[in-house]
N, C-alpha and C. Protein backbone atom coordinates (compact mmCIF):
# COMPACT_ATOMS: atom_id res chain seq x y z
N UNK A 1 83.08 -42.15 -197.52
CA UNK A 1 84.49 -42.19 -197.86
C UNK A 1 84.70 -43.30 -198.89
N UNK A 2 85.34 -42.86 -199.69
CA UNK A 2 85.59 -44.01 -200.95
C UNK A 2 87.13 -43.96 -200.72
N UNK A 3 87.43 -45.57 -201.08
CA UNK A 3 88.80 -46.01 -200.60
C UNK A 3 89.62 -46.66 -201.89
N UNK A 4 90.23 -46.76 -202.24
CA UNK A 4 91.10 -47.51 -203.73
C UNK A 4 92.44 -47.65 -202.98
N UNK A 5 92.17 -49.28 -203.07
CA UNK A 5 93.61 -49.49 -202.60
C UNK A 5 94.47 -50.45 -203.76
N UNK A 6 95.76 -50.28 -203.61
CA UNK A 6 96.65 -50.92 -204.81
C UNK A 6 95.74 -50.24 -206.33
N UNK A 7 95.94 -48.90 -205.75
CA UNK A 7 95.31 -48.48 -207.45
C UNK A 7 96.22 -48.61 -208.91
N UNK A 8 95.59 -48.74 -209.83
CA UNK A 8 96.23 -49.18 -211.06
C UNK A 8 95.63 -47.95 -212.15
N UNK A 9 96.46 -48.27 -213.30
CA UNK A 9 96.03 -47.10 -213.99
C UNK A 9 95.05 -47.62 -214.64
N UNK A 10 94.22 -49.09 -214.64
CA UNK A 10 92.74 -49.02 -214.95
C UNK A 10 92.19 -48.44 -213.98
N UNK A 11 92.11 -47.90 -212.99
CA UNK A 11 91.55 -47.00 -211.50
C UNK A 11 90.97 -45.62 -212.67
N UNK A 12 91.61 -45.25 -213.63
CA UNK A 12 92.30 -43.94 -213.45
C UNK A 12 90.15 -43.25 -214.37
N UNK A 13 89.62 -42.25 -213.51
CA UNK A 13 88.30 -42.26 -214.35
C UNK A 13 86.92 -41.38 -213.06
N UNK A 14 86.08 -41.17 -213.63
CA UNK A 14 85.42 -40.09 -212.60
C UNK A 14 84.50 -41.00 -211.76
N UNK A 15 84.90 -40.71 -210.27
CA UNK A 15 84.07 -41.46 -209.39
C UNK A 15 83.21 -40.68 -208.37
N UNK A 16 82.00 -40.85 -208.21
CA UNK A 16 80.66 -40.08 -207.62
C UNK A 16 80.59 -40.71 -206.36
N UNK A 17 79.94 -40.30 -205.60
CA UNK A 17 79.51 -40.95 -203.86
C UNK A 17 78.15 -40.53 -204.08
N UNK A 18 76.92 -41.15 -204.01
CA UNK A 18 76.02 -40.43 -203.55
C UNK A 18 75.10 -40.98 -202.12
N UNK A 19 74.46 -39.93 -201.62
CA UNK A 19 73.95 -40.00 -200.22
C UNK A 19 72.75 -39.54 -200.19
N UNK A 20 72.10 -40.72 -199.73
CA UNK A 20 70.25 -40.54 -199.70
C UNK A 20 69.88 -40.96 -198.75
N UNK A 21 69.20 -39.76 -198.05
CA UNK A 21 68.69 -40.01 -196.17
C UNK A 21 67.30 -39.50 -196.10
N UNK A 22 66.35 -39.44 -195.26
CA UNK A 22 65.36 -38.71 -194.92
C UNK A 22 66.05 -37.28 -194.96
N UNK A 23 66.48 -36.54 -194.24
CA UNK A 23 66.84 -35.17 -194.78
C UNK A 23 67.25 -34.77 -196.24
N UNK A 24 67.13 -35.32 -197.20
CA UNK A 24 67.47 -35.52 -198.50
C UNK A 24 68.71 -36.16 -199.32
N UNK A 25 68.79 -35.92 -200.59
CA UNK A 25 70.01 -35.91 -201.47
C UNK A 25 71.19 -35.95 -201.64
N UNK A 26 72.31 -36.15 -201.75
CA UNK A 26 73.40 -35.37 -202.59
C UNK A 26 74.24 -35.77 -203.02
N UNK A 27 75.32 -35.43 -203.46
CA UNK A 27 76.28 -36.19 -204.70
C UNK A 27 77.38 -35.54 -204.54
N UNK A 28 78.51 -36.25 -204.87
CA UNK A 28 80.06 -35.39 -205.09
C UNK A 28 80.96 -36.60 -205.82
N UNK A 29 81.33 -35.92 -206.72
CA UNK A 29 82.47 -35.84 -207.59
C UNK A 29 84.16 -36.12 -208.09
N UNK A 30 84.83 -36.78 -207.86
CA UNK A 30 86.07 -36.48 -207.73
C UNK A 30 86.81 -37.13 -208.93
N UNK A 31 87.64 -37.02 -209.78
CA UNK A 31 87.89 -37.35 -211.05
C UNK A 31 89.77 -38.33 -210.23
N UNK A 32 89.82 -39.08 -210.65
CA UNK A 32 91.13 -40.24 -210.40
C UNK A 32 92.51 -40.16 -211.09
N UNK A 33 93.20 -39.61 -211.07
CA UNK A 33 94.08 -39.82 -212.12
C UNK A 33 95.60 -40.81 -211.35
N UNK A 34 95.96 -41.30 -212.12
CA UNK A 34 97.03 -42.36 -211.79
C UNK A 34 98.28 -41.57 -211.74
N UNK A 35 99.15 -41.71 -211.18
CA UNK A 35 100.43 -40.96 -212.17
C UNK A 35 101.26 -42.29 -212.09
N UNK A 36 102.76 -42.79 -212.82
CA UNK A 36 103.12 -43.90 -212.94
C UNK A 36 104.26 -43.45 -213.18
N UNK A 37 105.17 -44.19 -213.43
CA UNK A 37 107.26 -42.96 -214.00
C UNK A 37 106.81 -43.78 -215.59
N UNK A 38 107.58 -42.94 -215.66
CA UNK A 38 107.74 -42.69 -217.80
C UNK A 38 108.41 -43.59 -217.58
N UNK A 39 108.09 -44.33 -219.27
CA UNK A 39 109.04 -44.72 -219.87
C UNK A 39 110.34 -44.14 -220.31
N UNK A 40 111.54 -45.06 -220.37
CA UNK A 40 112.33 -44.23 -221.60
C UNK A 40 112.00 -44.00 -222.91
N UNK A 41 113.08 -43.41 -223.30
CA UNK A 41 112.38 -42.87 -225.00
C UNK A 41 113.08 -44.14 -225.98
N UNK A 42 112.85 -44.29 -227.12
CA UNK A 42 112.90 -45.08 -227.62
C UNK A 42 113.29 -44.84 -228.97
N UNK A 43 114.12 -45.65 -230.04
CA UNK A 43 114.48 -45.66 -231.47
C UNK A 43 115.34 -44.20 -231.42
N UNK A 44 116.32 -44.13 -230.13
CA UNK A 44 117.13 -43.47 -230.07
C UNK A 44 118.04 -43.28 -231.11
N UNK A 45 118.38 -41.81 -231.42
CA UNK A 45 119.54 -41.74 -233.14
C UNK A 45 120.37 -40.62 -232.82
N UNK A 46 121.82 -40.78 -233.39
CA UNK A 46 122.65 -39.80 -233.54
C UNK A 46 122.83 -39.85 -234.43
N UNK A 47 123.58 -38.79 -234.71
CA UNK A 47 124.47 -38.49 -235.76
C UNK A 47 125.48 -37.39 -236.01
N UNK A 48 126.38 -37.03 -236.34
CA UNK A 48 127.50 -36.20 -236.36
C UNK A 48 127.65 -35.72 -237.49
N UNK A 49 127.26 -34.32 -237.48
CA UNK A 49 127.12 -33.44 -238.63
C UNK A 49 128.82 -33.08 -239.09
N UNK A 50 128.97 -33.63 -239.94
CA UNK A 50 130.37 -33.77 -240.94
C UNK A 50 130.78 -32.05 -240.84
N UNK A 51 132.59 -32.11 -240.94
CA UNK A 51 132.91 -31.07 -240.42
C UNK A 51 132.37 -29.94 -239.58
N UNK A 52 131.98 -30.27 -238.56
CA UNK A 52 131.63 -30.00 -236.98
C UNK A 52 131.77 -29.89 -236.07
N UNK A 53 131.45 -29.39 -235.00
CA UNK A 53 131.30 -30.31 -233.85
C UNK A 53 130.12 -30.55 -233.04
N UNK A 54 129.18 -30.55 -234.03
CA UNK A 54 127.37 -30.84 -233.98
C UNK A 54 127.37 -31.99 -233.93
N UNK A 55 125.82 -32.48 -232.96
CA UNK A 55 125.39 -33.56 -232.85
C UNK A 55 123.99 -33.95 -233.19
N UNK A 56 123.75 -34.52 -234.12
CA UNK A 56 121.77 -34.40 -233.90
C UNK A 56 121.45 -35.86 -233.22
N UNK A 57 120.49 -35.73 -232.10
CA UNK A 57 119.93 -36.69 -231.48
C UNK A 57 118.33 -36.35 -231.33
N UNK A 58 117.69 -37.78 -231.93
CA UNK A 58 116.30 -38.08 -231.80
C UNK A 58 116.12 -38.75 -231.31
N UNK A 59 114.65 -39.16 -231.22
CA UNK A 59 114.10 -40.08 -230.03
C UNK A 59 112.52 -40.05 -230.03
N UNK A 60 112.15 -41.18 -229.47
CA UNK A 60 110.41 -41.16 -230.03
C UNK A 60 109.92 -41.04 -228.46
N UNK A 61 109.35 -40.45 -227.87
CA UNK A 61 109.00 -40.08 -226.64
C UNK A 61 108.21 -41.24 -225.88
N UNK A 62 108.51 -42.01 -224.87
CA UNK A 62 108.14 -43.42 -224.62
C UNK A 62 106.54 -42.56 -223.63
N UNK A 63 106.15 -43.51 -223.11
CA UNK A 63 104.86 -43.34 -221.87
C UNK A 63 104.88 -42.59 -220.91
N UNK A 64 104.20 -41.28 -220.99
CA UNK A 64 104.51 -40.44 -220.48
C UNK A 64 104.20 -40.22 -218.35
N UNK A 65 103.68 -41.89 -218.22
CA UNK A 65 103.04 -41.76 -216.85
C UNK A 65 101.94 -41.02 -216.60
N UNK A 66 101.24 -40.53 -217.57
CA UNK A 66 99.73 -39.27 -217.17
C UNK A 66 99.96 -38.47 -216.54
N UNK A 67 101.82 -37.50 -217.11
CA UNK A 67 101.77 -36.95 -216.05
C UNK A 67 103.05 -36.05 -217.18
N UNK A 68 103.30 -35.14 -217.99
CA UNK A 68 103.50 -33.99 -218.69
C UNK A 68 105.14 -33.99 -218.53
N UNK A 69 105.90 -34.16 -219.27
CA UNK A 69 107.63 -34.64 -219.55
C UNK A 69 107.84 -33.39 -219.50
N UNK A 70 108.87 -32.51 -218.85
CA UNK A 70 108.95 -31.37 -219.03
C UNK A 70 110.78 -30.75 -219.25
N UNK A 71 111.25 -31.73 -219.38
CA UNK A 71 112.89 -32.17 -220.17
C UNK A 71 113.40 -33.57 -219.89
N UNK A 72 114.14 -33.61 -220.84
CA UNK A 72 114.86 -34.67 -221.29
C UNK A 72 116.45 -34.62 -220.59
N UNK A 73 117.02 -35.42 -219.95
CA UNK A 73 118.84 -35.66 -219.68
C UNK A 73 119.47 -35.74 -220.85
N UNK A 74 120.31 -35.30 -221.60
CA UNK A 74 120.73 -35.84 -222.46
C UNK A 74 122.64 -36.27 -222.04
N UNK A 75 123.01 -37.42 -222.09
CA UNK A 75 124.78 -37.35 -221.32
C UNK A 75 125.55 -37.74 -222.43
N UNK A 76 126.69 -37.08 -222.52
CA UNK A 76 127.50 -37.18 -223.69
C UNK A 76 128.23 -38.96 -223.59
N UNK A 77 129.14 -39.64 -224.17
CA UNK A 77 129.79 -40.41 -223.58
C UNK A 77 130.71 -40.04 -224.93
N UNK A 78 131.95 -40.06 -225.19
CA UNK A 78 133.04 -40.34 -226.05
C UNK A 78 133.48 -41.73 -226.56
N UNK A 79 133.47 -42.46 -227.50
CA UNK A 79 133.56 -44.05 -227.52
C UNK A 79 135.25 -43.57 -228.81
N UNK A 80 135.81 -44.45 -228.45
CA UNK A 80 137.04 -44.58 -229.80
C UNK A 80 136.41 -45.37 -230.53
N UNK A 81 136.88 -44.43 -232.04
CA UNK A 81 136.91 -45.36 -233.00
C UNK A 81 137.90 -46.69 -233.38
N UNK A 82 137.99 -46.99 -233.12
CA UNK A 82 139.35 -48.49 -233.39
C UNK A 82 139.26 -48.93 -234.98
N UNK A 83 138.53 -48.40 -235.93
CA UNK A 83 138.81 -48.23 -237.09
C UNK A 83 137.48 -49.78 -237.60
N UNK A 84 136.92 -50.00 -236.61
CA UNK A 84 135.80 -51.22 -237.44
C UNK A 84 134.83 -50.63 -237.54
């Protein structure tokens, strides 16, 4: 039995057991993977496509945790302009 405790994502990598007795040989396999929570995304941008009511928003996709982003939240908020 192989044990990893307080694993980290240096853990994360292929680890073998092997077992050698008078009755012989053998070996097994098991590959580690970490998972961790994402980052947020980052160098967040809007913009408001002139006579519209379009929005374009980008974003640079932060650390994905080793583990496949499969949507994004996006939440509106309304701010007034106060004219500065």
């Amino acid at each position: 039995m192989l044990e990893i405790k307080e694993v980290r994502a240096a853990d994360v990598g292929e680890y073998t057991c092997f077992l050698s007795t008078s009755g012989g040989n053998d070996s097994r396999s098991a590959r580690l993977e970490v998972i961790e929570l994402p980052y947020a995304p980052g160098a967040v941008s809007a913009y408001k496509i002139e006579g519209t009511k379009t929005v374009n928003v980008s974003w640079t996709a932060g650390f994905d945790g080793n583990s496949p982003i499969i949507k994004y939240i996006v939440q509106k908020r309304e701010v007034q302009n106060n004219g500065s």
